[in-house]
Protein backbone atom coordinates (compact mmCIF):
# COMPACT_ATOMS: atom_id res chain seq x y z
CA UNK A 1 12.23 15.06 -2.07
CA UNK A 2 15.04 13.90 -0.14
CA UNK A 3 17.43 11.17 -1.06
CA UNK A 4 19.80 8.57 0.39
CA UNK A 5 22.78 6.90 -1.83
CA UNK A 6 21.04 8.35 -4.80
CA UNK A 7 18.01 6.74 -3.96
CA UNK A 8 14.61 8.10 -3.57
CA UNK A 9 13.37 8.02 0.30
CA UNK A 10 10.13 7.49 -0.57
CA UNK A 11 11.29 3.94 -2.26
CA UNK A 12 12.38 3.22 1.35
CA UNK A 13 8.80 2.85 2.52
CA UNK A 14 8.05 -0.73 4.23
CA UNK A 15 5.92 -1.86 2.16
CA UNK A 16 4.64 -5.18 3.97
CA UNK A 17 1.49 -5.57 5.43
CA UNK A 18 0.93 -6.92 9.21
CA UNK A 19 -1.36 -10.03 9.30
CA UNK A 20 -3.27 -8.14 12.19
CA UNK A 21 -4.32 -5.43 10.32
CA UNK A 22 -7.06 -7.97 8.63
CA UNK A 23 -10.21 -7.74 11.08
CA UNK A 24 -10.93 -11.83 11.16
CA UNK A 25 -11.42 -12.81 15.04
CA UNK A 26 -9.15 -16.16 14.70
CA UNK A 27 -6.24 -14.86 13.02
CA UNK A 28 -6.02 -11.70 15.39
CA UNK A 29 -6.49 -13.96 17.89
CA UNK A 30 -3.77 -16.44 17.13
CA UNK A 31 -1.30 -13.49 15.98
CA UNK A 32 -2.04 -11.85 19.52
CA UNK A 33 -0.81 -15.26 21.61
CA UNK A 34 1.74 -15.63 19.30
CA UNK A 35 3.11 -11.83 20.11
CA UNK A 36 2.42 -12.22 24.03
CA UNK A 37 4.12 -15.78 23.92
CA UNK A 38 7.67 -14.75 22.36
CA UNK A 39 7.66 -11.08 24.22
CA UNK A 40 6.91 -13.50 27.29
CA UNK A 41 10.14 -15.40 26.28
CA UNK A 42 8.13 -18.60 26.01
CA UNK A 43 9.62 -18.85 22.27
CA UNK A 44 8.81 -22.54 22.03
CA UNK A 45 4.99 -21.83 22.38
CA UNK A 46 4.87 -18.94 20.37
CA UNK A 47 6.56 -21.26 17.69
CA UNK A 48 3.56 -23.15 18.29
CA UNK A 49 1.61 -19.99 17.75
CA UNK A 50 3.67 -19.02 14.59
CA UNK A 51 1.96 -22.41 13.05
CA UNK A 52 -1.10 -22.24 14.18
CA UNK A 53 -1.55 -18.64 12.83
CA UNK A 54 -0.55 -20.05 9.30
CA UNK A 55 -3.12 -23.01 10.17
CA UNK A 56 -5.61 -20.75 10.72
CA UNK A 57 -5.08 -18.06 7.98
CA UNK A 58 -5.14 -21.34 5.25
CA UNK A 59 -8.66 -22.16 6.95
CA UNK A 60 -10.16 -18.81 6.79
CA UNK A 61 -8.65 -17.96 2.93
CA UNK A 62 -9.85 -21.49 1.61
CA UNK A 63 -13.25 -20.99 3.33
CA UNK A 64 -13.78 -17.44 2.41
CA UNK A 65 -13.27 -18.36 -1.39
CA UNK A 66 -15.18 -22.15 -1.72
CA UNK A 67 -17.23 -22.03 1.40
CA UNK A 68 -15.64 -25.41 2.16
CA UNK A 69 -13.82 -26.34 5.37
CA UNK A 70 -10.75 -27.03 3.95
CA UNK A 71 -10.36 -30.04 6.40
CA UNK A 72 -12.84 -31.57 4.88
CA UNK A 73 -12.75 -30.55 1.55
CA UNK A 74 -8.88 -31.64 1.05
CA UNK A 75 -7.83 -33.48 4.45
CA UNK A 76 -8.67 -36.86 5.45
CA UNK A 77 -10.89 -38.65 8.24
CA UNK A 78 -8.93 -39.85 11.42
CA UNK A 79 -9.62 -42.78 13.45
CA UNK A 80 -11.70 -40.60 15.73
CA UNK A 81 -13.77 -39.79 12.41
CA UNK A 82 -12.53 -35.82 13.07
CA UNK A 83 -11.53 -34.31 9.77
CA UNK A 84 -7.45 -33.16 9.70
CA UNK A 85 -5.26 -31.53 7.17
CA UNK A 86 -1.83 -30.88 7.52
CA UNK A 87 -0.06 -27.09 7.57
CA UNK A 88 1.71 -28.24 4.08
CA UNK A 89 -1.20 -29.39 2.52
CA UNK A 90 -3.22 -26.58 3.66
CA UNK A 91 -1.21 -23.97 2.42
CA UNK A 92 -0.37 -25.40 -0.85
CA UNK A 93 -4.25 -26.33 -1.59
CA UNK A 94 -4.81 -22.32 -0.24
CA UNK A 95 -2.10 -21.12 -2.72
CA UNK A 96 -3.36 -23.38 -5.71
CA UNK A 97 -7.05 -21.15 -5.24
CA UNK A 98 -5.02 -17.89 -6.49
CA UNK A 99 -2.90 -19.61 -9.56
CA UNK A 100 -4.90 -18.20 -12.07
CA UNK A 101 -4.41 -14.44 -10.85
CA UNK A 102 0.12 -15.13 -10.50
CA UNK A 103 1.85 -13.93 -13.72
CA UNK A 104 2.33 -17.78 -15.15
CA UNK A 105 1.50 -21.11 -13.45
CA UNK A 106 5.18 -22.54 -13.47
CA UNK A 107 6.81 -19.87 -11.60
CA UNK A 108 3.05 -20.04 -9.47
CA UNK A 109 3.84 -23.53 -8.83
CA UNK A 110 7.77 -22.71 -7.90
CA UNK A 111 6.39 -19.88 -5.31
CA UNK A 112 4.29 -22.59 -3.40
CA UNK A 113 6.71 -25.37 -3.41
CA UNK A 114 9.70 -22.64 -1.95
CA UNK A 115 6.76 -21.76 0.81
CA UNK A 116 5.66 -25.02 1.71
CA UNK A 117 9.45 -25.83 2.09
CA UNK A 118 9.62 -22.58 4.02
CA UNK A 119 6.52 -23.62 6.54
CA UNK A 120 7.69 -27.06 6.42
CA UNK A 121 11.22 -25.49 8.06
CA UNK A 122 8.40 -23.56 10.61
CA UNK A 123 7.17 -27.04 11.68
CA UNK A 124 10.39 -28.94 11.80
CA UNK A 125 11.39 -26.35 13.94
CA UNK A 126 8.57 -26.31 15.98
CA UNK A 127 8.97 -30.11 17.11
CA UNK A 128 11.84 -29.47 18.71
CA UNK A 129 9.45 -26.98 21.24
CA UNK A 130 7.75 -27.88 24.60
CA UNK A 131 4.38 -26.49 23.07
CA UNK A 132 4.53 -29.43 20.34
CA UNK A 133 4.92 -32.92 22.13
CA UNK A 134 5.32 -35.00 24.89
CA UNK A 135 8.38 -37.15 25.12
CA UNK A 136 10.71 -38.83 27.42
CA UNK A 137 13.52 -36.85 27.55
CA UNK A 138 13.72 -32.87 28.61
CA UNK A 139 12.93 -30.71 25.27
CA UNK A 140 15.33 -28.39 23.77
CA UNK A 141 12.85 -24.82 23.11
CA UNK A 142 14.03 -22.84 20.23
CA UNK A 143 16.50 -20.25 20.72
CA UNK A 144 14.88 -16.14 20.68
CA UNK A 145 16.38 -15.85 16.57
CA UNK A 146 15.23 -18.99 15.73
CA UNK A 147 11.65 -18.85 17.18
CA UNK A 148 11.98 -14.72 15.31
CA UNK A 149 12.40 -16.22 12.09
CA UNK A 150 9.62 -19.21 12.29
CA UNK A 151 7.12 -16.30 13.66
CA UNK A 152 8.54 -13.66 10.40
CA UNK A 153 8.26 -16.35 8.02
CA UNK A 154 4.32 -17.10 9.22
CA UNK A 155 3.21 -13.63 9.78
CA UNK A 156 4.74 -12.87 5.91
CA UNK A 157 2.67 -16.19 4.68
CA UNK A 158 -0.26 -15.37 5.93
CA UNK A 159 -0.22 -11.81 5.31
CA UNK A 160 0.22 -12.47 1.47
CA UNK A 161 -2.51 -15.46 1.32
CA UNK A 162 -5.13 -12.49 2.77
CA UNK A 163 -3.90 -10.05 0.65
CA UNK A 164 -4.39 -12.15 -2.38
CA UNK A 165 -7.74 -13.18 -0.39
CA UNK A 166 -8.90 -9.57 -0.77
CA UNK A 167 -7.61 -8.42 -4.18
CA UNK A 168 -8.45 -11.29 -5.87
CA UNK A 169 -11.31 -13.32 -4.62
CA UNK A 170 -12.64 -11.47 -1.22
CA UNK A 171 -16.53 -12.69 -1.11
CA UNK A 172 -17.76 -9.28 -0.06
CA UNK A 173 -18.06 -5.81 -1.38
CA UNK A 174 -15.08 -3.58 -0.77
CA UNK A 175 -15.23 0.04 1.39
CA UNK A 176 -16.88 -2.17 4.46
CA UNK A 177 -14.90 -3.25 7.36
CA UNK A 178 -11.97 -5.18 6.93
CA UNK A 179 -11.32 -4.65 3.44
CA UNK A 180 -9.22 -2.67 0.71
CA UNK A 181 -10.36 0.81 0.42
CA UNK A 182 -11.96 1.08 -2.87
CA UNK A 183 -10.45 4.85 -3.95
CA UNK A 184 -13.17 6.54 -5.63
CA UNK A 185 -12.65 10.48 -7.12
CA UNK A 186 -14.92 11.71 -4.87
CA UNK A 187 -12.52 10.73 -1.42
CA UNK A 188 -10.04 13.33 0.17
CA UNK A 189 -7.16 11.47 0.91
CA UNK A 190 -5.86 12.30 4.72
CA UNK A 191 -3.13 8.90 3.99
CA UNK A 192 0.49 8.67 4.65
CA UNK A 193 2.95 6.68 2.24
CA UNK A 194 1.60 3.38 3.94
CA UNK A 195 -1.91 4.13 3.03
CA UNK A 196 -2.30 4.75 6.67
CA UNK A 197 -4.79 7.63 7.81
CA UNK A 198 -8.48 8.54 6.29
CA UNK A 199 -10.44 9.30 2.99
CA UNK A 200 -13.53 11.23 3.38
CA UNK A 201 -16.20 11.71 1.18
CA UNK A 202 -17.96 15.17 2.00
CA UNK A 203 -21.20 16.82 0.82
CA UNK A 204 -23.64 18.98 2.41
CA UNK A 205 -26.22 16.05 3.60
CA UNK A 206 -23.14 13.84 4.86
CA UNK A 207 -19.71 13.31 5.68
CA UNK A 208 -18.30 9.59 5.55
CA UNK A 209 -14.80 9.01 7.08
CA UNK A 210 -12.98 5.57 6.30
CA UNK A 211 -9.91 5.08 8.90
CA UNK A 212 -7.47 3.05 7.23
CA UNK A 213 -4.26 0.47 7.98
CA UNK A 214 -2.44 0.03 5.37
CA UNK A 215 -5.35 -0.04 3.05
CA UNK A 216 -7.44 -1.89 5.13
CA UNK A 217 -10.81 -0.61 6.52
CA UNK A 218 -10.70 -0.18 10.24
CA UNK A 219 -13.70 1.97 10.87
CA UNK A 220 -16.20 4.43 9.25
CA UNK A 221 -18.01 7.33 10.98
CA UNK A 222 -21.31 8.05 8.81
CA UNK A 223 -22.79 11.67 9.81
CA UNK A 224 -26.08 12.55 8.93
CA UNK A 225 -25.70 16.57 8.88
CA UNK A 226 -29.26 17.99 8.34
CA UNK A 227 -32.07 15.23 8.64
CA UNK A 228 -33.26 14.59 12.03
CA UNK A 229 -32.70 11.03 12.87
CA UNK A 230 -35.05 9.56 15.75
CA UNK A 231 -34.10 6.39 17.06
CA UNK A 232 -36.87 4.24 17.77
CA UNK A 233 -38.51 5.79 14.51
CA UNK A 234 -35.81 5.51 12.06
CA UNK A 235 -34.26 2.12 14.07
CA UNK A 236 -34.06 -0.39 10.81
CA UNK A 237 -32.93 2.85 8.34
CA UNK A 238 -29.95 3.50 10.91
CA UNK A 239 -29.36 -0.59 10.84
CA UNK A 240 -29.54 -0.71 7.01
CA UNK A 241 -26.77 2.40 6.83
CA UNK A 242 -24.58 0.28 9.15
CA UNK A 243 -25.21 -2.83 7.29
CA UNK A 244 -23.66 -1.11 3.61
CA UNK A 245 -20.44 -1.05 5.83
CA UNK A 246 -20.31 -4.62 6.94
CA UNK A 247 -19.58 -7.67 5.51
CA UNK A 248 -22.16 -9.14 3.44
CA UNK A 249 -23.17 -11.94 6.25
CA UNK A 250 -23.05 -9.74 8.82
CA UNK A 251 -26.34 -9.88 11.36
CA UNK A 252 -28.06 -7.59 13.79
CA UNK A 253 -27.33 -9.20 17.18
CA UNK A 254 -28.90 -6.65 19.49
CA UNK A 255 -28.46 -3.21 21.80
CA UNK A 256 -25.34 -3.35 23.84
CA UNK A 257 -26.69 0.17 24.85
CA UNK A 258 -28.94 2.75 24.25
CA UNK A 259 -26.48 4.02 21.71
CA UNK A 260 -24.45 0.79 21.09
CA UNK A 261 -26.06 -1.80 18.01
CA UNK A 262 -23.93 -5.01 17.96
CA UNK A 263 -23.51 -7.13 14.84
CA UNK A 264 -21.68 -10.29 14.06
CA UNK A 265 -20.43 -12.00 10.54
CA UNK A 266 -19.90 -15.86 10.66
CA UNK A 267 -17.37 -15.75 7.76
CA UNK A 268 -14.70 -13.76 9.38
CA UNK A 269 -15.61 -14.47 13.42
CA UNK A 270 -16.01 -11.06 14.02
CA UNK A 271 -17.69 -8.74 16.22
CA UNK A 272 -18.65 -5.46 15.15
CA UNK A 273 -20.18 -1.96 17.36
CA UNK A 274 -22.43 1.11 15.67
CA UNK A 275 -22.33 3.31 18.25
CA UNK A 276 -25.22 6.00 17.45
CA UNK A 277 -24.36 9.70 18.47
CA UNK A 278 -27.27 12.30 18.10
CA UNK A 279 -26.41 15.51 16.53
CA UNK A 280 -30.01 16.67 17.06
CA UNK A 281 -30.09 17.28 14.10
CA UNK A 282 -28.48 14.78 12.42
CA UNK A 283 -26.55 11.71 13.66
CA UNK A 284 -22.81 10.33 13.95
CA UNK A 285 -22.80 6.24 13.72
CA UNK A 286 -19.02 4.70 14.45
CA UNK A 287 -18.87 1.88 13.16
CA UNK A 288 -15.89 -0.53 13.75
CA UNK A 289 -14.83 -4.76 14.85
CA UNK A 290 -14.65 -5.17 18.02
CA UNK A 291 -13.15 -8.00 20.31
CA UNK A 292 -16.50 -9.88 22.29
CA UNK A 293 -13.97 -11.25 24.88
CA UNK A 294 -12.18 -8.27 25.76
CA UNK A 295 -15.25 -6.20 25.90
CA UNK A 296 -17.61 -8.79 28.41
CA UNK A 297 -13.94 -9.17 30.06
C-alpha cells in the first residue's frame, strides 16, 4: 500500500459525489447548462445556472420526501396568484426535513444557517450577472473564479441534500435506477475506491450486473441464461422484470422499437429504455435513464 507524507494513499481518495451522477431529468438538466454556460465563458449565466440547480435540487428533495411542492407548501402566493419560494427559504425548509437523522439538532441548525449564508453569497453574487436583471446601466458579469466558486458551492449543496435524500428518506426501494447500491453477500464487487464499476450477482438461471457511479445505480443488464423468453408471449413478465429495477412510479409508456420498451417516473422526470436482446435461449434486458430530448433530437 503505498504512502505519501506518512499518509495512506488510499485516504487521498475524493470522496465527493457529483450532483449529476443522481438520474433526476431537472437537476441533470440544470447542472448540464450550468457546465456548457461557464466552459462557454458566459460565467454570469452559468451563475444563474449555479442557482437554479440549487432551486431545483430543494424542489425535487422536498417533493420526493412530503409529496408537497415546496412552493406551495412553504412559499407564498404572488400578485399573479403563482406560488414562489425563495433559494434561502427553500434550502433551509429542505435541510430542516433531514434534522432528525444529523448527530444533534444545534450543530443541525448551525450547518443550515452557515449554508443558507453560503447560497445567500451564491445569489448576492449572482445579481451582479447579466442572466439576473434588467437595469439601466451596463452590468458587471462575475469574474471566471468568482462564477467557479458560486457553481462549487451549489454543485456541493445539492449533492449533499440528494445524498441525504437517498440514505435517509429516498421514497423508493434501493438496487433500481438512480439509487444507492444496496450491497448484498451474494454481489461480486468489480468497484474501484470510488465505488465506481459493477456488482454482479451470478447463478446458473441468471446473471444481474448493476453499473455503478459512485454508488449510484446507472444501469442493470438482467440475463435470462436457460429459459426461452418469447416476446409477444412473455411481453408483461419481461415488463414486470424491468419494473423491480425502476422507481416505484415508474410507467410503461410504449415500444420505441421492436427491442426498445420505454418507461417514465413522474417523481424524478426521468426517462428510462429496456432494450430486449434475445439469447435464443434466454434474454439480455439493459435497462438504464435516458434523456427524451436528446434521443427525439
Amino acid at each position: 500500500m503505498g504512502c505519501i507524507g506518512g499518509t495512506n494513499v488510499m485516504n487521498l481518495q475524493d470522496f465527493r459525489t457529483r450532483a449529476d451522477v443522481f438520474l433526476v431529468g431537472g437537476i441533470q438538466e440544470k447542472f448540464i447548462e450550468m457546465t456548457t454556460k461557464y466552459n462557454e465563458g458566459n460565467y454570469g449565466d452559468a451563475v444563474a445556472m449555479a442557482k437554479t440547480l440549487v432551486e431545483s435540487t430543494c424542489a425535487y428533495v422536498y417533493h420526493a420526501v412530503t409529496n408537497k411542492e415546496i412552493e406551495e407548501d412553504k412559499g407564498h402566493v404572488q400578485v399573479t396568484g403563482n406560488y414562489t419560494i425563495g433559494m434561502y427559504a427553500a434550502v433551509r425548509e429542505t435541510l430542516r426535513l433531514f434534522a432528525a437523522q444529523l448527530p444533534n439538532f444545534e450543530q443541525t441548525e448551525k450547518i443550515a444557517t452557515t449554508t443558507c449564508d453560503l447560497v445567500q453569497s451564491i445569489a448576492d453574487l449572482r445579481n451582479s450577472a447579466a442572466a439576473a436583471h434588467g437595469g439601466r446601466t451596463r452590468s458587471i458579469p462575475p469574474a471566471k473564479l468568482e462564477a467557479l466558486l458560486a457553481i462549487e458551492i451549489s454543485e456541493d449543496l445539492a449533492a449533499t441534500l440528494l445524498l441525504m435524500l437517498h440514505k435517509y428518506q429516498y421514497p423508493d426501494d434501493f438496487n433500481v435506477i438512480g439509487s444507492l447500491i444496496d450491497k448484498t453477500d451474494d454481489m461480486e464487487s468489480y468497484v474501484d475506491v470510488n465505488d465506481t464499476g459493477r456488482y454482479v450477482v451470478d447463478s446458473p438461471q441468471f446473471n444481474i450486473g448493476y453499473t455503478v457511479i459512485q454508488s449510484i445505480i446507472q444501469s442493470v443488464d438482467y440475463e435470462v441464461k436457460k429459459l426461452p423468453m418469447n416476446q409477444n408471449v412473455d411481453a408483461e413478465h419481461i415488463k414486470d422484470i424491468v419494473m423491480d429495477y425502476l422507481p416505484k412510479d415508474a410507467k410503461f409508456e410504449g415500444m420505441e422499437s421492436d427491442q426498445m420498451y420505454k418507461f417514465y417516473s413522474e417523481v424524478h422526470d426521468t426517462h428510462y429504455s429496456a432494450v430486449f436482446t434475445d439469447l435464443n435461449p434466454g434474454m439480455i434486458l439493459t435497462i438504464s435513464s435516458f434523456d427524451e430530448t436528446l434521443y427525439n433530437a
